[in-house]
PDB file of N, CA and C in Angstrom:
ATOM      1  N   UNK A   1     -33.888-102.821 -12.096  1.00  0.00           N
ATOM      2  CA  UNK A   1     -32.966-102.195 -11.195  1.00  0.00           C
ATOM      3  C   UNK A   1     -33.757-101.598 -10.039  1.00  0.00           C
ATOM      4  N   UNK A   2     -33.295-101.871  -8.696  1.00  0.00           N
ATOM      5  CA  UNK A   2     -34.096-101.579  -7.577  1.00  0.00           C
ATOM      6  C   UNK A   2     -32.885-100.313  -6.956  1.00  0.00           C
ATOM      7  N   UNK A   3     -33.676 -98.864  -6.715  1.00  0.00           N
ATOM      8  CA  UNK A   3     -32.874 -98.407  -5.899  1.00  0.00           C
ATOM      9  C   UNK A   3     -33.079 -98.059  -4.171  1.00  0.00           C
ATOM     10  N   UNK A   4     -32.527 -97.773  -3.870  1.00  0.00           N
ATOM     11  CA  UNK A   4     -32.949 -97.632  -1.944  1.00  0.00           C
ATOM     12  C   UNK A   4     -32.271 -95.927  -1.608  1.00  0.00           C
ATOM     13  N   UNK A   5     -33.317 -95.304  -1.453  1.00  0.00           N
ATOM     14  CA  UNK A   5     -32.306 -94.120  -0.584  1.00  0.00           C
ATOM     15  C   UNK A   5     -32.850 -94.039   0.622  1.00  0.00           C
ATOM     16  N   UNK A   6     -32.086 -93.878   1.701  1.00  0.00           N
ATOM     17  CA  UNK A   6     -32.329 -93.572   2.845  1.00  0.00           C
ATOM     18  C   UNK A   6     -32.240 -92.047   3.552  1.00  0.00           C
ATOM     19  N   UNK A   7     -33.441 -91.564   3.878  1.00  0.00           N
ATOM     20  CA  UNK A   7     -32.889 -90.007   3.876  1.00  0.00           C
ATOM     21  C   UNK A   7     -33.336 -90.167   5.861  1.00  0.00           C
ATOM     22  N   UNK A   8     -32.228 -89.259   6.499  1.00  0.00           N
ATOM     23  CA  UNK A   8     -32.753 -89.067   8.029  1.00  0.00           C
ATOM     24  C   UNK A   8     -32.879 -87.315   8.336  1.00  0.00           C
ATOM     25  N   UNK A   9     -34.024 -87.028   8.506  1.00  0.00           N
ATOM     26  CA  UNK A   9     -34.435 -85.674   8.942  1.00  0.00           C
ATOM     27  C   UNK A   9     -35.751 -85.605  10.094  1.00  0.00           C
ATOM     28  N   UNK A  10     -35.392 -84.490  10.088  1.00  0.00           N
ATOM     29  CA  UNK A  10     -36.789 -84.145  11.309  1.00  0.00           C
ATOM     30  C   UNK A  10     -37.917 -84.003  10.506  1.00  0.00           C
ATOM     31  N   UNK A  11     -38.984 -84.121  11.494  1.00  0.00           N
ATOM     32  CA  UNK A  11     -40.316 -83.231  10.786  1.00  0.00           C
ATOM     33  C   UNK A  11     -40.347 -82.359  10.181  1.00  0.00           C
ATOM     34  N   UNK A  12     -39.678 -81.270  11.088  1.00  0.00           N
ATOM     35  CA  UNK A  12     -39.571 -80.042  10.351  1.00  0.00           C
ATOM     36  C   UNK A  12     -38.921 -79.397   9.062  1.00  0.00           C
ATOM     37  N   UNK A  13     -37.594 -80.609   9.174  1.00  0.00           N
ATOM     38  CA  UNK A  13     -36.603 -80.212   7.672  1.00  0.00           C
ATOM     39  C   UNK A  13     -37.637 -81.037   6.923  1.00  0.00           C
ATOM     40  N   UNK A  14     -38.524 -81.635   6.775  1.00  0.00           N
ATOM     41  CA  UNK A  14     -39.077 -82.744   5.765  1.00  0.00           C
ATOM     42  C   UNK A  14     -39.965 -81.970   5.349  1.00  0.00           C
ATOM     43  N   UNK A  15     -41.120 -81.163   6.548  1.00  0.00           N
ATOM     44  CA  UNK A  15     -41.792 -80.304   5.646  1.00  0.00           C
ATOM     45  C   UNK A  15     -41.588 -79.162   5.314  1.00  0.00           C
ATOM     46  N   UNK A  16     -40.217 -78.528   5.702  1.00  0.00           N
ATOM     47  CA  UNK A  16     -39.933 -77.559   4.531  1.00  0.00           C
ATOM     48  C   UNK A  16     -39.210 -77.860   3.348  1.00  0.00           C
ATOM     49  N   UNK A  17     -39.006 -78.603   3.314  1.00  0.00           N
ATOM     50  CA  UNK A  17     -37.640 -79.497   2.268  1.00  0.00           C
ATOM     51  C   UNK A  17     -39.344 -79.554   1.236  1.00  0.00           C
ATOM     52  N   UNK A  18     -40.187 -79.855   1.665  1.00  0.00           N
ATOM     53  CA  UNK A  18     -41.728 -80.631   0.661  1.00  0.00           C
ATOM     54  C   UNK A  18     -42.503 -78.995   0.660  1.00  0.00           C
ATOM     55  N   UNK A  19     -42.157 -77.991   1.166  1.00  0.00           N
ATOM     56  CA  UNK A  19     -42.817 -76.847   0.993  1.00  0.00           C
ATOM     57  C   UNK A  19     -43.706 -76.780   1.575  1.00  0.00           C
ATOM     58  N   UNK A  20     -43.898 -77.903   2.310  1.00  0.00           N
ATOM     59  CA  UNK A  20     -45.529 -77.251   3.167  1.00  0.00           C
ATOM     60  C   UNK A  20     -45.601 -76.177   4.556  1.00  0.00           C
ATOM     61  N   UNK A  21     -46.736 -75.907   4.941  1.00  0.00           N
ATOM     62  CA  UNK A  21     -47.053 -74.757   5.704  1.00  0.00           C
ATOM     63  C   UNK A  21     -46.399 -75.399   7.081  1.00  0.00           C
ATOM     64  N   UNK A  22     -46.023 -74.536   8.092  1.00  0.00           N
ATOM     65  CA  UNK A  22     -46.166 -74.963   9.167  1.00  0.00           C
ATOM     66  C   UNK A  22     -47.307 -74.501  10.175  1.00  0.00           C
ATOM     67  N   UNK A  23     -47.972 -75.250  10.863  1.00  0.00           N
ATOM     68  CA  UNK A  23     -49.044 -75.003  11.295  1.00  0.00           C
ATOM     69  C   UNK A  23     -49.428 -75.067  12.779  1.00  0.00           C
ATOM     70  N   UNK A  24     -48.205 -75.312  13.573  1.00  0.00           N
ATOM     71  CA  UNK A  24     -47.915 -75.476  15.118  1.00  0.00           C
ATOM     72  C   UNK A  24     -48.020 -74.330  15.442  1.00  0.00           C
ATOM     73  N   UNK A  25     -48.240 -73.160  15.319  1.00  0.00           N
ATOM     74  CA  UNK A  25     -48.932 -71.651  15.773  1.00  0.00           C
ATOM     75  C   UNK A  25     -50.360 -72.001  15.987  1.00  0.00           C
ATOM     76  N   UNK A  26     -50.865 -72.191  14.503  1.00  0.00           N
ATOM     77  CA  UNK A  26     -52.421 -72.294  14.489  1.00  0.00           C
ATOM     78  C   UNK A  26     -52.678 -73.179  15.250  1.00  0.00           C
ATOM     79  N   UNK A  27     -52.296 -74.169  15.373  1.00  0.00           N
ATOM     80  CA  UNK A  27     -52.413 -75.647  16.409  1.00  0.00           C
ATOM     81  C   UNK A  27     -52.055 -74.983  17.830  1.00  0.00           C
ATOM     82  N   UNK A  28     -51.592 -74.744  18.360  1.00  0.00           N
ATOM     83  CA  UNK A  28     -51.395 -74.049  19.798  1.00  0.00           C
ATOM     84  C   UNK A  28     -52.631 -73.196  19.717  1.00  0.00           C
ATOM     85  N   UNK A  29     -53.036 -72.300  19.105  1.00  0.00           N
ATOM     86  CA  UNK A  29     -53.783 -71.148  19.176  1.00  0.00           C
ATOM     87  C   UNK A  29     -55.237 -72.025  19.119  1.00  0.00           C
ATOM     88  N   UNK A  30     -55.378 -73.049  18.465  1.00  0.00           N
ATOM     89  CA  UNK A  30     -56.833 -73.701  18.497  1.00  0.00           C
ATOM     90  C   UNK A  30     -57.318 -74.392  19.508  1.00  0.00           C
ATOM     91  N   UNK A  31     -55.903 -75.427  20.112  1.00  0.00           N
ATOM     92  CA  UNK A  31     -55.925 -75.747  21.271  1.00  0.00           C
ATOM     93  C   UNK A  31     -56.206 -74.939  22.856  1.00  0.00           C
ATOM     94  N   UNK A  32     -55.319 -73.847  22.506  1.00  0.00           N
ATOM     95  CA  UNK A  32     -55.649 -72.529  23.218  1.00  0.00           C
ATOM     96  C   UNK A  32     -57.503 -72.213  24.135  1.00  0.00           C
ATOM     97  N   UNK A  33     -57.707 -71.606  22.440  1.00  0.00           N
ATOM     98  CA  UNK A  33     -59.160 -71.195  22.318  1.00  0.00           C
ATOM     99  C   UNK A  33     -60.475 -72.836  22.961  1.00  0.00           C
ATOM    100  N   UNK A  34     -59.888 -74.235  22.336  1.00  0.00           N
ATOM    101  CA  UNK A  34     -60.666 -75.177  22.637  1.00  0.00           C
ATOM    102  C   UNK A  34     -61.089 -75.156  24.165  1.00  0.00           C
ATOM    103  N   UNK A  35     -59.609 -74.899  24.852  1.00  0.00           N
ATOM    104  CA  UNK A  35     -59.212 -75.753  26.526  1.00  0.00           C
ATOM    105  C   UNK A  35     -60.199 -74.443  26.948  1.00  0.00           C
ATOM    106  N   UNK A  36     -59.921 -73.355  26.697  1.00  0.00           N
ATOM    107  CA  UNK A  36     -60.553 -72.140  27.247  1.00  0.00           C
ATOM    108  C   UNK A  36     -62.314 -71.865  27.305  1.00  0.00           C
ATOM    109  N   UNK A  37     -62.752 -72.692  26.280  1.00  0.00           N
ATOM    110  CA  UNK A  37     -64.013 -72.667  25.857  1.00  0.00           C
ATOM    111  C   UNK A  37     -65.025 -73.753  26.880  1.00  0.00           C
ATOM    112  N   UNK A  38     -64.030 -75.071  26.942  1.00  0.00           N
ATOM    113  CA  UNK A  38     -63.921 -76.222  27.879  1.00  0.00           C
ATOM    114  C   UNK A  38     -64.335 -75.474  28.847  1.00  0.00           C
ATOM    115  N   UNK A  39     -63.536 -75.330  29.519  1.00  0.00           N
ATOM    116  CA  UNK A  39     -63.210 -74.566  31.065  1.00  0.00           C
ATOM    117  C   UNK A  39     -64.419 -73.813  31.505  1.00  0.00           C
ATOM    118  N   UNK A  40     -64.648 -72.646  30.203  1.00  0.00           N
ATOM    119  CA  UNK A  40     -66.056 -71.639  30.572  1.00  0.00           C
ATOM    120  C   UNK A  40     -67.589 -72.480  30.521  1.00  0.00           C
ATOM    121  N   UNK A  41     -67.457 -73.811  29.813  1.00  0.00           N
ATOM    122  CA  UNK A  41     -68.503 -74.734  29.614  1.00  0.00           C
ATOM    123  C   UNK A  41     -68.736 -75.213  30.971  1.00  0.00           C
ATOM    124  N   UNK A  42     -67.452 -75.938  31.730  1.00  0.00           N
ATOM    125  CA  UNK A  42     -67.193 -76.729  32.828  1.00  0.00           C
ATOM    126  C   UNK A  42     -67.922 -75.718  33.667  1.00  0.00           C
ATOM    127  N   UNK A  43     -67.215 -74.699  34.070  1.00  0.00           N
ATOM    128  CA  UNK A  43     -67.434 -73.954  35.218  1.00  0.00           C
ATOM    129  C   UNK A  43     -68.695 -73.297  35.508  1.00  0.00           C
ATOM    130  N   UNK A  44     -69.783 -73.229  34.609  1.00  0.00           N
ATOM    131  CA  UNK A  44     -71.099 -73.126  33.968  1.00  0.00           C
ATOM    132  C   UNK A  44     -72.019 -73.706  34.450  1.00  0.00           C
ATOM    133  N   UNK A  45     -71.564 -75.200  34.752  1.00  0.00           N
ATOM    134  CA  UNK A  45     -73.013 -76.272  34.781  1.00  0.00           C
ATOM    135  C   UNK A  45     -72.298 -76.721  36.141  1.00  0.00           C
ATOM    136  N   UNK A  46     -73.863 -77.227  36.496  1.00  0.00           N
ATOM    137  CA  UNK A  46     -73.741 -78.176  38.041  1.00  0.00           C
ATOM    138  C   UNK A  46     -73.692 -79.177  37.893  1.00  0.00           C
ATOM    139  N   UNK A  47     -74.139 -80.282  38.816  1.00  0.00           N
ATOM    140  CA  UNK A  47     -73.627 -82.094  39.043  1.00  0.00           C
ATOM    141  C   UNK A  47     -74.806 -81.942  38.465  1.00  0.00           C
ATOM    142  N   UNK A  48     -75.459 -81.626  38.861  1.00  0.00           N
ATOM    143  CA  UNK A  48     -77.159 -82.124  38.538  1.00  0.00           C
ATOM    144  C   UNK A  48     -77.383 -81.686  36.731  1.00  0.00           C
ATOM    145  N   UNK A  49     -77.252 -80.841  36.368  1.00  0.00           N
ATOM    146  CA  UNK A  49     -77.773 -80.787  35.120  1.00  0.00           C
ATOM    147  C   UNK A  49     -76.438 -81.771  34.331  1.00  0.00           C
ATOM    148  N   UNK A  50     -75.072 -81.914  34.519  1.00  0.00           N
ATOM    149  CA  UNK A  50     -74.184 -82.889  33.941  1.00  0.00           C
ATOM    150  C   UNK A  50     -74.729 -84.252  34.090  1.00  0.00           C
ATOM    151  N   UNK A  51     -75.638 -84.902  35.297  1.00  0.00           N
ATOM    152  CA  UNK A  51     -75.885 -86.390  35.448  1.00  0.00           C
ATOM    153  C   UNK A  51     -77.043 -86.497  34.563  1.00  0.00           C
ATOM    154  N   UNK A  52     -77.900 -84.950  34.468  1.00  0.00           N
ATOM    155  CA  UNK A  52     -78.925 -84.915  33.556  1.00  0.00           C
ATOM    156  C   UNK A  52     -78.882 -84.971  31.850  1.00  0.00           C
ATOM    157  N   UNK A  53     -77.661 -84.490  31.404  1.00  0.00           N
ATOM    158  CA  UNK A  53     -77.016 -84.993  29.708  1.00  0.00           C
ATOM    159  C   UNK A  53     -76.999 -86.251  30.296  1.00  0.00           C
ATOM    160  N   UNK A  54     -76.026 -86.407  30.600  1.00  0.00           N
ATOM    161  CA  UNK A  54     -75.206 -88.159  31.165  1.00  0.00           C
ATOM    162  C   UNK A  54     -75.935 -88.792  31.168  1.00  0.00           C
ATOM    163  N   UNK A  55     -77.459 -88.404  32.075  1.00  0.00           N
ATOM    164  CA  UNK A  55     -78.169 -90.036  32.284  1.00  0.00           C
ATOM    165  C   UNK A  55     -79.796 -89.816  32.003  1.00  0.00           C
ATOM    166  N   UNK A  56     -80.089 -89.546  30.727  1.00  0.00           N
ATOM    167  CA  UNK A  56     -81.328 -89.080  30.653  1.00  0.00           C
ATOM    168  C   UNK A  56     -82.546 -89.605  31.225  1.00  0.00           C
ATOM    169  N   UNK A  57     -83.696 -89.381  31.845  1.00  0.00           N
ATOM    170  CA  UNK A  57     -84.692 -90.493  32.254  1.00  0.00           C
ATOM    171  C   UNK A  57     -84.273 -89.992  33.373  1.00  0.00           C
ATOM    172  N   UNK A  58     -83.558 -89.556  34.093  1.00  0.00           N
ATOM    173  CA  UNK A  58     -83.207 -89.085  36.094  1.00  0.00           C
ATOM    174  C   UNK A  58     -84.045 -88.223  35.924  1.00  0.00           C
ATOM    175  N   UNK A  59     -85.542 -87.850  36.642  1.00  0.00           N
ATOM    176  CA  UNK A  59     -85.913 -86.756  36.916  1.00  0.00           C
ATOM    177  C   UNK A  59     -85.091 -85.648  37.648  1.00  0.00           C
ATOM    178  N   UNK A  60     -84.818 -85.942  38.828  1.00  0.00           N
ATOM    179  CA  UNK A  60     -84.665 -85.316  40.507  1.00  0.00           C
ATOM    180  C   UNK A  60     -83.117 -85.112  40.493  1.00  0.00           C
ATOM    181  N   UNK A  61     -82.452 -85.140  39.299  1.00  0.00           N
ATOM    182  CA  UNK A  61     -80.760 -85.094  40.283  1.00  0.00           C
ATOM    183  C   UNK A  61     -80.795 -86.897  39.945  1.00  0.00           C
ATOM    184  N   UNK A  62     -79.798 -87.158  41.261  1.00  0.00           N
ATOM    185  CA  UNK A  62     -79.698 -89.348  41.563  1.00  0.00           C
ATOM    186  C   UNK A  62     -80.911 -89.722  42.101  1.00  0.00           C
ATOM    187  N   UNK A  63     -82.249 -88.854  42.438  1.00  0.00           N
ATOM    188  CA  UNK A  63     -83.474 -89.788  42.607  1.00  0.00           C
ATOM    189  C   UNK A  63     -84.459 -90.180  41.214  1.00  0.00           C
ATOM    190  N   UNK A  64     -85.031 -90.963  42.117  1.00  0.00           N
ATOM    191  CA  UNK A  64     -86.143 -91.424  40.437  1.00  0.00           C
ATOM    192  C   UNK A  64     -85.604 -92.431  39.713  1.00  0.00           C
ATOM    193  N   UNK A  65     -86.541 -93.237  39.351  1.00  0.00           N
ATOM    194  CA  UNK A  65     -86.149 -94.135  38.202  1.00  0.00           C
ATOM    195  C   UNK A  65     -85.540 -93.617  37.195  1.00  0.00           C
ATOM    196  N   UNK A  66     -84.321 -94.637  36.965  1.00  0.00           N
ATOM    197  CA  UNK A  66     -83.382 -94.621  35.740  1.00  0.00           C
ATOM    198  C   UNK A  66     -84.014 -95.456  34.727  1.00  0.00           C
ATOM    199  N   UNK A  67     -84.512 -95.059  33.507  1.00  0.00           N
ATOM    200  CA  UNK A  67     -84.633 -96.399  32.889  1.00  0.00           C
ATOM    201  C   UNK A  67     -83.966 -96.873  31.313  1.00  0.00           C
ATOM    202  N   UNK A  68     -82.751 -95.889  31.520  1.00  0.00           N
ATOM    203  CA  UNK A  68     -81.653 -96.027  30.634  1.00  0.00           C
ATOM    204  C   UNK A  68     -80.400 -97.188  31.391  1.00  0.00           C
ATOM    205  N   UNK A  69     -80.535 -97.247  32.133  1.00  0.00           N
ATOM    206  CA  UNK A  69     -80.268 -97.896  33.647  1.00  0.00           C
ATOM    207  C   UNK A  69     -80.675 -98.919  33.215  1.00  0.00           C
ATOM    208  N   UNK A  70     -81.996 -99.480  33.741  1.00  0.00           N
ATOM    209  CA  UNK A  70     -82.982-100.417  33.751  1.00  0.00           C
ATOM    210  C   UNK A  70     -82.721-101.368  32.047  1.00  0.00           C
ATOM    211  N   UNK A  71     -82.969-100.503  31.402  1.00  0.00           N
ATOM    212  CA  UNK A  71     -82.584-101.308  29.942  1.00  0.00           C
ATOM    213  C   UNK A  71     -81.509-101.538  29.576  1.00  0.00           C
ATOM    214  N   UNK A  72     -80.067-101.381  30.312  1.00  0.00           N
ATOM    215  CA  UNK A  72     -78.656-101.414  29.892  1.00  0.00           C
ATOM    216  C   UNK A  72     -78.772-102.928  30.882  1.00  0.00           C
ATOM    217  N   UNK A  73     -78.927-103.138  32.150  1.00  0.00           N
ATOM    218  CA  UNK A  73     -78.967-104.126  32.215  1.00  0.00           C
ATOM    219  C   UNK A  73     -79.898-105.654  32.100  1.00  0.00           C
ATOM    220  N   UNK A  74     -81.054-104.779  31.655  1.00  0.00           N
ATOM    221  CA  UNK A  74     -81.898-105.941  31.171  1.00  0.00           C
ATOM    222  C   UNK A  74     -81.488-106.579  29.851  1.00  0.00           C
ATOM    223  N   UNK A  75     -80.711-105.832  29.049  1.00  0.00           N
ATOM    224  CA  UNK A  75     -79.682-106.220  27.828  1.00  0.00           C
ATOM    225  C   UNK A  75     -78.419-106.839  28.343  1.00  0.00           C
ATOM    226  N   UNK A  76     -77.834-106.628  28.997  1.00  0.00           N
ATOM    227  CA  UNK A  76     -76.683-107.451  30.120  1.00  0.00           C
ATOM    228  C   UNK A  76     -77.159-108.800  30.159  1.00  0.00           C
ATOM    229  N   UNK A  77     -77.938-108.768  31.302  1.00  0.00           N
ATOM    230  CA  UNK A  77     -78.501-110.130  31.585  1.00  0.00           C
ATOM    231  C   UNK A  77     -79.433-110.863  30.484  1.00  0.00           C
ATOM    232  N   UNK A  78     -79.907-110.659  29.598  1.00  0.00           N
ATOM    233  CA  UNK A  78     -80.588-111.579  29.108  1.00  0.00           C
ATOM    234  C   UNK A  78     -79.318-111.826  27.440  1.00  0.00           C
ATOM    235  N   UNK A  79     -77.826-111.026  27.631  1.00  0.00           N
ATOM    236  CA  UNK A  79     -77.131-111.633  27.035  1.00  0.00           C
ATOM    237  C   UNK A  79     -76.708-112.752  27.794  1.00  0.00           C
ATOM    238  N   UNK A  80     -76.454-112.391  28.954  1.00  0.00           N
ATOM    239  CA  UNK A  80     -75.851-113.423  29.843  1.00  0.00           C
ATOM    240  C   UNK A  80     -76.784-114.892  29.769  1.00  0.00           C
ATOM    241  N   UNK A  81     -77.593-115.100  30.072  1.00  0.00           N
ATOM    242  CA  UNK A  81     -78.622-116.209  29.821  1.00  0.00           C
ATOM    243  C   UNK A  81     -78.854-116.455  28.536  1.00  0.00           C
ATOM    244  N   UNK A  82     -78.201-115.973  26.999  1.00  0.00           N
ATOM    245  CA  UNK A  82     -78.669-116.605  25.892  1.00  0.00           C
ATOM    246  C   UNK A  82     -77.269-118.341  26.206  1.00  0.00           C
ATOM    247  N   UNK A  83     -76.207-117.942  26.557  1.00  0.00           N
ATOM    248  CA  UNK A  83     -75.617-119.231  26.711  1.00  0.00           C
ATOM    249  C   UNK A  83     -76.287-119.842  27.783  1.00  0.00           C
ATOM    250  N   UNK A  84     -77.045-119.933  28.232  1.00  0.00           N
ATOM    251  CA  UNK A  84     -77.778-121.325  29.542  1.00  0.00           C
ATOM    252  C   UNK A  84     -78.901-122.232  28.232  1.00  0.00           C
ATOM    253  N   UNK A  85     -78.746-122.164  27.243  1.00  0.00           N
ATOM    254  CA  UNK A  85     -80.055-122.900  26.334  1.00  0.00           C
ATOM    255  C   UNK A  85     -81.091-123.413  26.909  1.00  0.00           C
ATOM    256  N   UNK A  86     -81.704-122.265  27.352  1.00  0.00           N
ATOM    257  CA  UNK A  86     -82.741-122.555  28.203  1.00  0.00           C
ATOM    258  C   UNK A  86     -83.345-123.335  29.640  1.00  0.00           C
ATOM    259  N   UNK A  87     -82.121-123.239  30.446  1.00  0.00           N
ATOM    260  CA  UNK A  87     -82.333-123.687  31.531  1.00  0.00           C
ATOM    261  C   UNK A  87     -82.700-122.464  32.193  1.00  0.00           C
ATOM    262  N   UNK A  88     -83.422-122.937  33.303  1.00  0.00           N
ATOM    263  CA  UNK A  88     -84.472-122.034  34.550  1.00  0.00           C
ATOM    264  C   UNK A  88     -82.988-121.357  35.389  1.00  0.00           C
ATOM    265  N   UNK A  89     -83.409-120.490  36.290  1.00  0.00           N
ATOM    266  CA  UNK A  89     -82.954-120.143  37.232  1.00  0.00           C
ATOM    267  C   UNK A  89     -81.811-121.426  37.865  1.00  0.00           C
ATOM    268  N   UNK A  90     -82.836-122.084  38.278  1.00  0.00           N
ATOM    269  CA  UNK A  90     -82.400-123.005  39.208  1.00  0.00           C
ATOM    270  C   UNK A  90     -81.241-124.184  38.637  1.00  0.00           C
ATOM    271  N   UNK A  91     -81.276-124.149  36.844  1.00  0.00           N
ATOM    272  CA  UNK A  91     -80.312-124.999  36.160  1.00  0.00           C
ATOM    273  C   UNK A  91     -81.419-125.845  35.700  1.00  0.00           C
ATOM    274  N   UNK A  92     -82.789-126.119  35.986  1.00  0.00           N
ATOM    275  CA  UNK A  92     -83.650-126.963  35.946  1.00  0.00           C
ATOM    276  C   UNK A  92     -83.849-126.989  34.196  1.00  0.00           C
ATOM    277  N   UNK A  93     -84.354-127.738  33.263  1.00  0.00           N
ATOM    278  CA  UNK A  93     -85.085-127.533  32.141  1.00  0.00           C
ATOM    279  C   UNK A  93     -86.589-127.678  32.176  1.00  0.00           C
TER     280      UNK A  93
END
């Protein structure tokens, strides 16, 4: 014997109907505290020390060799050339 019930409620009647906590206070209040913490982080740091997490290997700020840079596309391109099976530049073998 197969039975089917179909029940239609909200979130909210479902988890009090199941007894659980509600937790959209604490959730606002964490979100709250997160965005706020954000913000005092953001407003803190300059371009230059952010490109400096971001792009390690920049001495100067955007001068100086990148060579996180340099190795992202030397991995690019020599994916790109594993399909040529060994032809030259020029298409030549």
């Amino acid at each position: 014997m197969k039975v089917t019930i179909n029940v239609e409620c909200s979130p909210e009647e479902a988890r009090t109907f199941f007894g659980l906590p509600d937790v959209k206070p604490m959730q606002e209040a964490m979100m709250a505290e997160m965005q706020k913490r954000v913000e005092s982080g953001m407003s803190s740091m300059d371009m230059e020390n952010l490109m400096k997490m971001w792009m390690p290997g920049v001495p100067n700020g955007m001068t100086g060799n990148m060579p996180g840079v340099e190795q992202f596309q030397k991995m690019f391109w020599d994916s790109m050339n594993m399909g040529n099976s060994g032809k030259t530049k020029k298409g030549k073998k």
